[in-house]
PDB file of N, CA and C in Angstrom:
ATOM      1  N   UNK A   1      15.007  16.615  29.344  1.00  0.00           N
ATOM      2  CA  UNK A   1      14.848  17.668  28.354  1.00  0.00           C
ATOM      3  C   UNK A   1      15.547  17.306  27.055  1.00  0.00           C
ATOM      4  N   UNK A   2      16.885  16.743  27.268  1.00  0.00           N
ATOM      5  CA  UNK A   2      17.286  16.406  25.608  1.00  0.00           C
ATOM      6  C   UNK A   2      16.530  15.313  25.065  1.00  0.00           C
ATOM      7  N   UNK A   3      15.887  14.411  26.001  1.00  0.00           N
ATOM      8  CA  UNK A   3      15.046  13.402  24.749  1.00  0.00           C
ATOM      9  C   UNK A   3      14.188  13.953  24.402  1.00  0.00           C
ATOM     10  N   UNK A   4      13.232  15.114  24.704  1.00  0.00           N
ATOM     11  CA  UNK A   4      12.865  16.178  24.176  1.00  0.00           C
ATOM     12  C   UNK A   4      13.099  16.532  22.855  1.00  0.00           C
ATOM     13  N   UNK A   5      14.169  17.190  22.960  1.00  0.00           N
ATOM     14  CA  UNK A   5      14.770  17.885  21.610  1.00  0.00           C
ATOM     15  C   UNK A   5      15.335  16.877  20.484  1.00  0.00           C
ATOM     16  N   UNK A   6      15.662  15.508  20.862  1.00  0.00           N
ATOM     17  CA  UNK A   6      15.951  14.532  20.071  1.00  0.00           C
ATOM     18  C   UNK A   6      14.919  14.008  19.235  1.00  0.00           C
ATOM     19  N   UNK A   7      13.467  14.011  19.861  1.00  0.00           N
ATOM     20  CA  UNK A   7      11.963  14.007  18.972  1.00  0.00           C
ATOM     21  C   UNK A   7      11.783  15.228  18.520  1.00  0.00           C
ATOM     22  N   UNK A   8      12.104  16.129  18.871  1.00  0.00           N
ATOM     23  CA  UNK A   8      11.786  17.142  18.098  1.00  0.00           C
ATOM     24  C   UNK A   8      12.484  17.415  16.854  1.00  0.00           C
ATOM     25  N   UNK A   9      13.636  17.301  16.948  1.00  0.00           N
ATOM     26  CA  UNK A   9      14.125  17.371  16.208  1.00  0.00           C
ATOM     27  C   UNK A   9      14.271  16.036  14.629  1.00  0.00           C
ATOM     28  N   UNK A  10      14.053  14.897  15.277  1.00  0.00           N
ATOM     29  CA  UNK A  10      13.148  13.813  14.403  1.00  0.00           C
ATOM     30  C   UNK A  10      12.368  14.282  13.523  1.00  0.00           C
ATOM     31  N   UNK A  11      11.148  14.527  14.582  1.00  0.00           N
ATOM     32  CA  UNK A  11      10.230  14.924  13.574  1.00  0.00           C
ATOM     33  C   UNK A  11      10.233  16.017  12.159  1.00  0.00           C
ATOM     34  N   UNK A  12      10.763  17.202  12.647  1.00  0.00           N
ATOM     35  CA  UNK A  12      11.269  18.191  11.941  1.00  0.00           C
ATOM     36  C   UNK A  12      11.688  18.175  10.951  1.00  0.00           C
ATOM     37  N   UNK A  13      12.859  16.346  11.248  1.00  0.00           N
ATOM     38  CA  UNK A  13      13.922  16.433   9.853  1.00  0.00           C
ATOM     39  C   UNK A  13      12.463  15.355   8.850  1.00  0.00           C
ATOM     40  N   UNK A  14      12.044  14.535   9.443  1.00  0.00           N
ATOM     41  CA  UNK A  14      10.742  14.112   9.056  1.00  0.00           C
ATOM     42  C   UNK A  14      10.156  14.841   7.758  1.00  0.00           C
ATOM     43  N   UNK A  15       9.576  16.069   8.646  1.00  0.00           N
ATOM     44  CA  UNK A  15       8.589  16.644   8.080  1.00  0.00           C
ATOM     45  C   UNK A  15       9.441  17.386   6.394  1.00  0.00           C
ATOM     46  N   UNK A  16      10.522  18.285   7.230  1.00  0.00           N
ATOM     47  CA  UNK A  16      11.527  18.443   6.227  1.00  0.00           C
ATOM     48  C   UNK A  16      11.717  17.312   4.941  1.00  0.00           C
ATOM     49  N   UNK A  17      11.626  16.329   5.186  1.00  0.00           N
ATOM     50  CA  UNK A  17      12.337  15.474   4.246  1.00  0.00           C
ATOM     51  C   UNK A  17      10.856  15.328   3.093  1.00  0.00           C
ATOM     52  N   UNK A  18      10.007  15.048   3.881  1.00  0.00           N
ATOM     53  CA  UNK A  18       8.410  15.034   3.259  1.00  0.00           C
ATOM     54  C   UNK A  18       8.181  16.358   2.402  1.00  0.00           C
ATOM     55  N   UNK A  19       8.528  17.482   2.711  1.00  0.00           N
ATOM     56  CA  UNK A  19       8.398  18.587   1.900  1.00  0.00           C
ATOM     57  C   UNK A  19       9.173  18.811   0.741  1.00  0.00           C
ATOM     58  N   UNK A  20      10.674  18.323   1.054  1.00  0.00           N
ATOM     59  CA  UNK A  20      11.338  18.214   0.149  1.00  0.00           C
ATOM     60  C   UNK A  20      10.894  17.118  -1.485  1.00  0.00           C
ATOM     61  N   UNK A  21      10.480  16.264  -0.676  1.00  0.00           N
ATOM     62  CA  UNK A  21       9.976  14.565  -1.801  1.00  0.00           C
ATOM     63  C   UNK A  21       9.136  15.572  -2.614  1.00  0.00           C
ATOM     64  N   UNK A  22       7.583  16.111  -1.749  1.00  0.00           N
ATOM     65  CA  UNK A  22       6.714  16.585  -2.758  1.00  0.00           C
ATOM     66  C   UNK A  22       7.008  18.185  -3.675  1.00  0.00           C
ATOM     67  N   UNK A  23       8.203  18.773  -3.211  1.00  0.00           N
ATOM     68  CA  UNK A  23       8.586  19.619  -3.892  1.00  0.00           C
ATOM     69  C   UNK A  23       9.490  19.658  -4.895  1.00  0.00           C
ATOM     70  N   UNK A  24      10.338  17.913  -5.097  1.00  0.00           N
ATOM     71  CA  UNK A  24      10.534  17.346  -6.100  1.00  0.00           C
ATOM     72  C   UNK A  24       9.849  16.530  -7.117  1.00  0.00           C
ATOM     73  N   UNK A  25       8.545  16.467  -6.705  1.00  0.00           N
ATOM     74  CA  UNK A  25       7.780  15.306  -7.885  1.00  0.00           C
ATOM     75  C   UNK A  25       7.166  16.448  -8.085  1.00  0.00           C
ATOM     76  N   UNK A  26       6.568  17.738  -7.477  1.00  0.00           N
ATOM     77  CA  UNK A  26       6.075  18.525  -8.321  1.00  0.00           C
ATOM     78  C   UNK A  26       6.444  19.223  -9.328  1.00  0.00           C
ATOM     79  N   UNK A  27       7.868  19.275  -9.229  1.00  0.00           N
ATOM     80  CA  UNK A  27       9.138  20.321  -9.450  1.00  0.00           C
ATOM     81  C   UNK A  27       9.161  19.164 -11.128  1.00  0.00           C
ATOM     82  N   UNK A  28       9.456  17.975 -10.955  1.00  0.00           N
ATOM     83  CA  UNK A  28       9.595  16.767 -11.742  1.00  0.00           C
ATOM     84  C   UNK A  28       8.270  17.249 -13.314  1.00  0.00           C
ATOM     85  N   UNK A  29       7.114  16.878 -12.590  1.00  0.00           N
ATOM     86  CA  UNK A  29       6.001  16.919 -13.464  1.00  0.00           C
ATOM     87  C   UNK A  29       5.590  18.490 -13.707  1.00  0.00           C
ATOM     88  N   UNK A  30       5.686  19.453 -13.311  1.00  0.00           N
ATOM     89  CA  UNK A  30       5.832  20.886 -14.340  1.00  0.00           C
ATOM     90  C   UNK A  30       6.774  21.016 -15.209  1.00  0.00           C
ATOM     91  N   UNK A  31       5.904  21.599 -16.326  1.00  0.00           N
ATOM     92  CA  UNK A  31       6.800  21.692 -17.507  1.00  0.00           C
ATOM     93  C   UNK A  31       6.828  23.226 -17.183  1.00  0.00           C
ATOM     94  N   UNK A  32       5.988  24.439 -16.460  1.00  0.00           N
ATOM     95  CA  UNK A  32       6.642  25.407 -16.855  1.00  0.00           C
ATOM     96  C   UNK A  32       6.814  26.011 -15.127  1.00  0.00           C
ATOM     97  N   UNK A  33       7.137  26.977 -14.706  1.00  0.00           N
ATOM     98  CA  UNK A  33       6.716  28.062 -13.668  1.00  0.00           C
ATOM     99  C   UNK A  33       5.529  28.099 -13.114  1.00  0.00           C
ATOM    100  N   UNK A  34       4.595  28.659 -14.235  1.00  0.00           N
ATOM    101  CA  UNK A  34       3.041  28.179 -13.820  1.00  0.00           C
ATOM    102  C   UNK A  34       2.247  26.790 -13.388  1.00  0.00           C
ATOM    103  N   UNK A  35       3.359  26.219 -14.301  1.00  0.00           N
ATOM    104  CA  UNK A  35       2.273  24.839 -13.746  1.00  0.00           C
ATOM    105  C   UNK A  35       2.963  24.205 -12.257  1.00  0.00           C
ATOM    106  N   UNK A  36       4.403  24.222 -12.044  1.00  0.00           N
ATOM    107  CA  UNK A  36       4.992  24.279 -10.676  1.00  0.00           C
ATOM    108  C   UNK A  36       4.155  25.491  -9.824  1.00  0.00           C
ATOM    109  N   UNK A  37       4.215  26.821  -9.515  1.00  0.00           N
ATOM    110  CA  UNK A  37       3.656  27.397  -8.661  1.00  0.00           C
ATOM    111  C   UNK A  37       2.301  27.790  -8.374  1.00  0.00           C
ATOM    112  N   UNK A  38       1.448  27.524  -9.464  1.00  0.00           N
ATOM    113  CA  UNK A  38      -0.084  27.936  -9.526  1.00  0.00           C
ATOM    114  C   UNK A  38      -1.195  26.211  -9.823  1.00  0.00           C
ATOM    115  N   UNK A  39      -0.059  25.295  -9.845  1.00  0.00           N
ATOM    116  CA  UNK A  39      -0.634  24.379 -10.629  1.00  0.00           C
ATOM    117  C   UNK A  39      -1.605  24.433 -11.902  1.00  0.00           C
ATOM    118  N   UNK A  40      -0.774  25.143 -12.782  1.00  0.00           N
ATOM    119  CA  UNK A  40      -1.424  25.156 -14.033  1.00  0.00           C
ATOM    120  C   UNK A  40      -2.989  25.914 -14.137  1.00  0.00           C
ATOM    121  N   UNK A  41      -3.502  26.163 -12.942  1.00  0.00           N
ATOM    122  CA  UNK A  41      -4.315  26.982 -12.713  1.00  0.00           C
ATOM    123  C   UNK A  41      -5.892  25.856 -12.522  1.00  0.00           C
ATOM    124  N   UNK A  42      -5.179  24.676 -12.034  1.00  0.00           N
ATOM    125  CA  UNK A  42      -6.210  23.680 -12.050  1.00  0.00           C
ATOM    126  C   UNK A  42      -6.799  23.305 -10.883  1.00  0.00           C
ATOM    127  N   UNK A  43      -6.035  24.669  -9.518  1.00  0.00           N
ATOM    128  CA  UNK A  43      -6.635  23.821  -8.448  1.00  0.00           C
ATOM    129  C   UNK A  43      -7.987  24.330  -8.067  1.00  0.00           C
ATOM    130  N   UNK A  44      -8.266  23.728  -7.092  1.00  0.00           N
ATOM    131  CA  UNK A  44     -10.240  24.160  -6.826  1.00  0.00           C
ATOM    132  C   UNK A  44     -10.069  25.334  -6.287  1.00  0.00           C
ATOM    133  N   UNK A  45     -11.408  26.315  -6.236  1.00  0.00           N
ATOM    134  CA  UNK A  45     -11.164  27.554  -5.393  1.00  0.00           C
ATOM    135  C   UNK A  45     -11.250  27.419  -3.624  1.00  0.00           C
ATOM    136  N   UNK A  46     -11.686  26.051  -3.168  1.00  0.00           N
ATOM    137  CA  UNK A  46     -12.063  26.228  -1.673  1.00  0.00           C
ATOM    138  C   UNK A  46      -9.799  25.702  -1.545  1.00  0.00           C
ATOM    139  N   UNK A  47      -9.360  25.438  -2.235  1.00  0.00           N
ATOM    140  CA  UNK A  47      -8.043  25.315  -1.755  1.00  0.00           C
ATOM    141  C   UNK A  47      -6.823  26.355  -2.098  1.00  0.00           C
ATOM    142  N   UNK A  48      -7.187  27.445  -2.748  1.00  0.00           N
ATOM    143  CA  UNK A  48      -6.465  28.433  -2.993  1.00  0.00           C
ATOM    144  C   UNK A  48      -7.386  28.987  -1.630  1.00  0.00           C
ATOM    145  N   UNK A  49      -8.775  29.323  -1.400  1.00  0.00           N
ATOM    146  CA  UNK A  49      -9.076  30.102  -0.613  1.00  0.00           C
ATOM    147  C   UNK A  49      -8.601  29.276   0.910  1.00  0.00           C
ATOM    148  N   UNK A  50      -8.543  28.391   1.242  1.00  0.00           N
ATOM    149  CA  UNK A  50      -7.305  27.421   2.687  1.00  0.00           C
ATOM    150  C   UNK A  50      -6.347  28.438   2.443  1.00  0.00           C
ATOM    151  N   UNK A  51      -5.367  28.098   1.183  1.00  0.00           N
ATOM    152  CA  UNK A  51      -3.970  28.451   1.055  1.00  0.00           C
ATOM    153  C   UNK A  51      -3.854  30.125   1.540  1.00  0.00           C
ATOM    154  N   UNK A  52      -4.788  30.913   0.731  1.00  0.00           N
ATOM    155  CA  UNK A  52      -4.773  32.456   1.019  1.00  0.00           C
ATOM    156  C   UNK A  52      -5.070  32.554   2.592  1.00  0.00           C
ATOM    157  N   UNK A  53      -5.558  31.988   3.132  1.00  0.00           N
ATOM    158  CA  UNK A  53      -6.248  32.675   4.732  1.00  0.00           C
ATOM    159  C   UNK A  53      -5.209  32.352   5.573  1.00  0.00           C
ATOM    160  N   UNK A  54      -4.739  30.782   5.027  1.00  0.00           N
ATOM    161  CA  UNK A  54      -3.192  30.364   6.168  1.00  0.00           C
ATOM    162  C   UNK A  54      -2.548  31.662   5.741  1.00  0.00           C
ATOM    163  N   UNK A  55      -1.909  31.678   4.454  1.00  0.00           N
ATOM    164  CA  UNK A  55      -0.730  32.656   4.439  1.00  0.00           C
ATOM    165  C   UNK A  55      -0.870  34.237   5.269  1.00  0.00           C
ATOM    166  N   UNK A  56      -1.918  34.307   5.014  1.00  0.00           N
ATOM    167  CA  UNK A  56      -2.335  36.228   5.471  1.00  0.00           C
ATOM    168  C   UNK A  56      -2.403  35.615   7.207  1.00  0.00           C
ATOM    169  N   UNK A  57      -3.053  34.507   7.541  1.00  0.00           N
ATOM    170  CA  UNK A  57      -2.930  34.958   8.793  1.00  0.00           C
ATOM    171  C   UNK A  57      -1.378  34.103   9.450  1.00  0.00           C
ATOM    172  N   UNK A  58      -0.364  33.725   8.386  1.00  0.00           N
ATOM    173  CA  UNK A  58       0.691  33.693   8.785  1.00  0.00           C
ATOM    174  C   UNK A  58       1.385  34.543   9.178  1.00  0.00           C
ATOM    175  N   UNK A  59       1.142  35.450   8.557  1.00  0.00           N
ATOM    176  CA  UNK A  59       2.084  37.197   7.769  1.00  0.00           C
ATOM    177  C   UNK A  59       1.318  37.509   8.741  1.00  0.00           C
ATOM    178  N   UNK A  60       0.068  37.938   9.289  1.00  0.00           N
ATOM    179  CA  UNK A  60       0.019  38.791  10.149  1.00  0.00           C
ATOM    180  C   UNK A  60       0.128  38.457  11.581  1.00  0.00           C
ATOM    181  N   UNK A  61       0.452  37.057  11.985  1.00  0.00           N
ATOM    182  CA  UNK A  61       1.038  36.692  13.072  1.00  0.00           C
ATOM    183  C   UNK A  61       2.392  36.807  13.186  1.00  0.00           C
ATOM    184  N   UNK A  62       3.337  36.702  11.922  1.00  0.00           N
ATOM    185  CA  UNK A  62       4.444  37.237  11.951  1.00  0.00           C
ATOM    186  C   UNK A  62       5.308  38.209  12.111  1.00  0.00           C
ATOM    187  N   UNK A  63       4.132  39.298  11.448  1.00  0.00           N
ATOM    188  CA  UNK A  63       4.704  40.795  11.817  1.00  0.00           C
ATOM    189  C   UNK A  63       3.965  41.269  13.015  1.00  0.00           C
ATOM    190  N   UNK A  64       2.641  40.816  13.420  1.00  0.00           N
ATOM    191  CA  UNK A  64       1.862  41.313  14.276  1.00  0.00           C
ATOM    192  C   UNK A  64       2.632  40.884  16.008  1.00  0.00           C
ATOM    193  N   UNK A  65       3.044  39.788  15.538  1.00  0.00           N
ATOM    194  CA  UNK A  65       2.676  39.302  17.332  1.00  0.00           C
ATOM    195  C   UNK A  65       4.539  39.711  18.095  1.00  0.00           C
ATOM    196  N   UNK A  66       5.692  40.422  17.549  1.00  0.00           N
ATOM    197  CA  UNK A  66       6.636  40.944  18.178  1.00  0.00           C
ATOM    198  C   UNK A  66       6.169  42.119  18.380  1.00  0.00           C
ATOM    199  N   UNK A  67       5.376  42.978  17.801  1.00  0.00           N
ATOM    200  CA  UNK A  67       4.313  44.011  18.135  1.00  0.00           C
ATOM    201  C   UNK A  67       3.800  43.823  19.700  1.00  0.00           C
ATOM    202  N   UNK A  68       3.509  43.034  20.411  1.00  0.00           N
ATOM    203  CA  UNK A  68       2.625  42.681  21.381  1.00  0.00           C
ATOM    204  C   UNK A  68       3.376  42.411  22.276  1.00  0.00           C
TER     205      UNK A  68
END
């Protein structure tokens, strides 16, 4: 079981570290708020509409499923 949690925990810091990189080169190349959080308003609509359906059905697995 702990070599288990020793990959798991790998990966995690992994993934962590990967989120961090691209939330600094994005962070890097916006000049304002908007262009960091909306991307300047340049991204396509089939990837805001991905982004919206993950989040809502994040949020409603989040609040929904200690409900159950």
């Amino acid at each position: 079981m702990n070599g288990a949690i020793v990959w798991l925990a790998i990966f995690v810091g992994l993934y962590w570290m990967y989120c961090i990189y691209w939330g600094i080169k994005g962070a890097s190349s916006a000049y304002t708020a908007s262009d960091y959080f909306i991307a300047g308003r340049r991204i396509p609509i089939w990837v805001f509409v991905l982004a919206a359906t993950a989040t809502s059905f994040s949020g409603w697995t989040f609040i929904g499923h200690p409900g159950l």
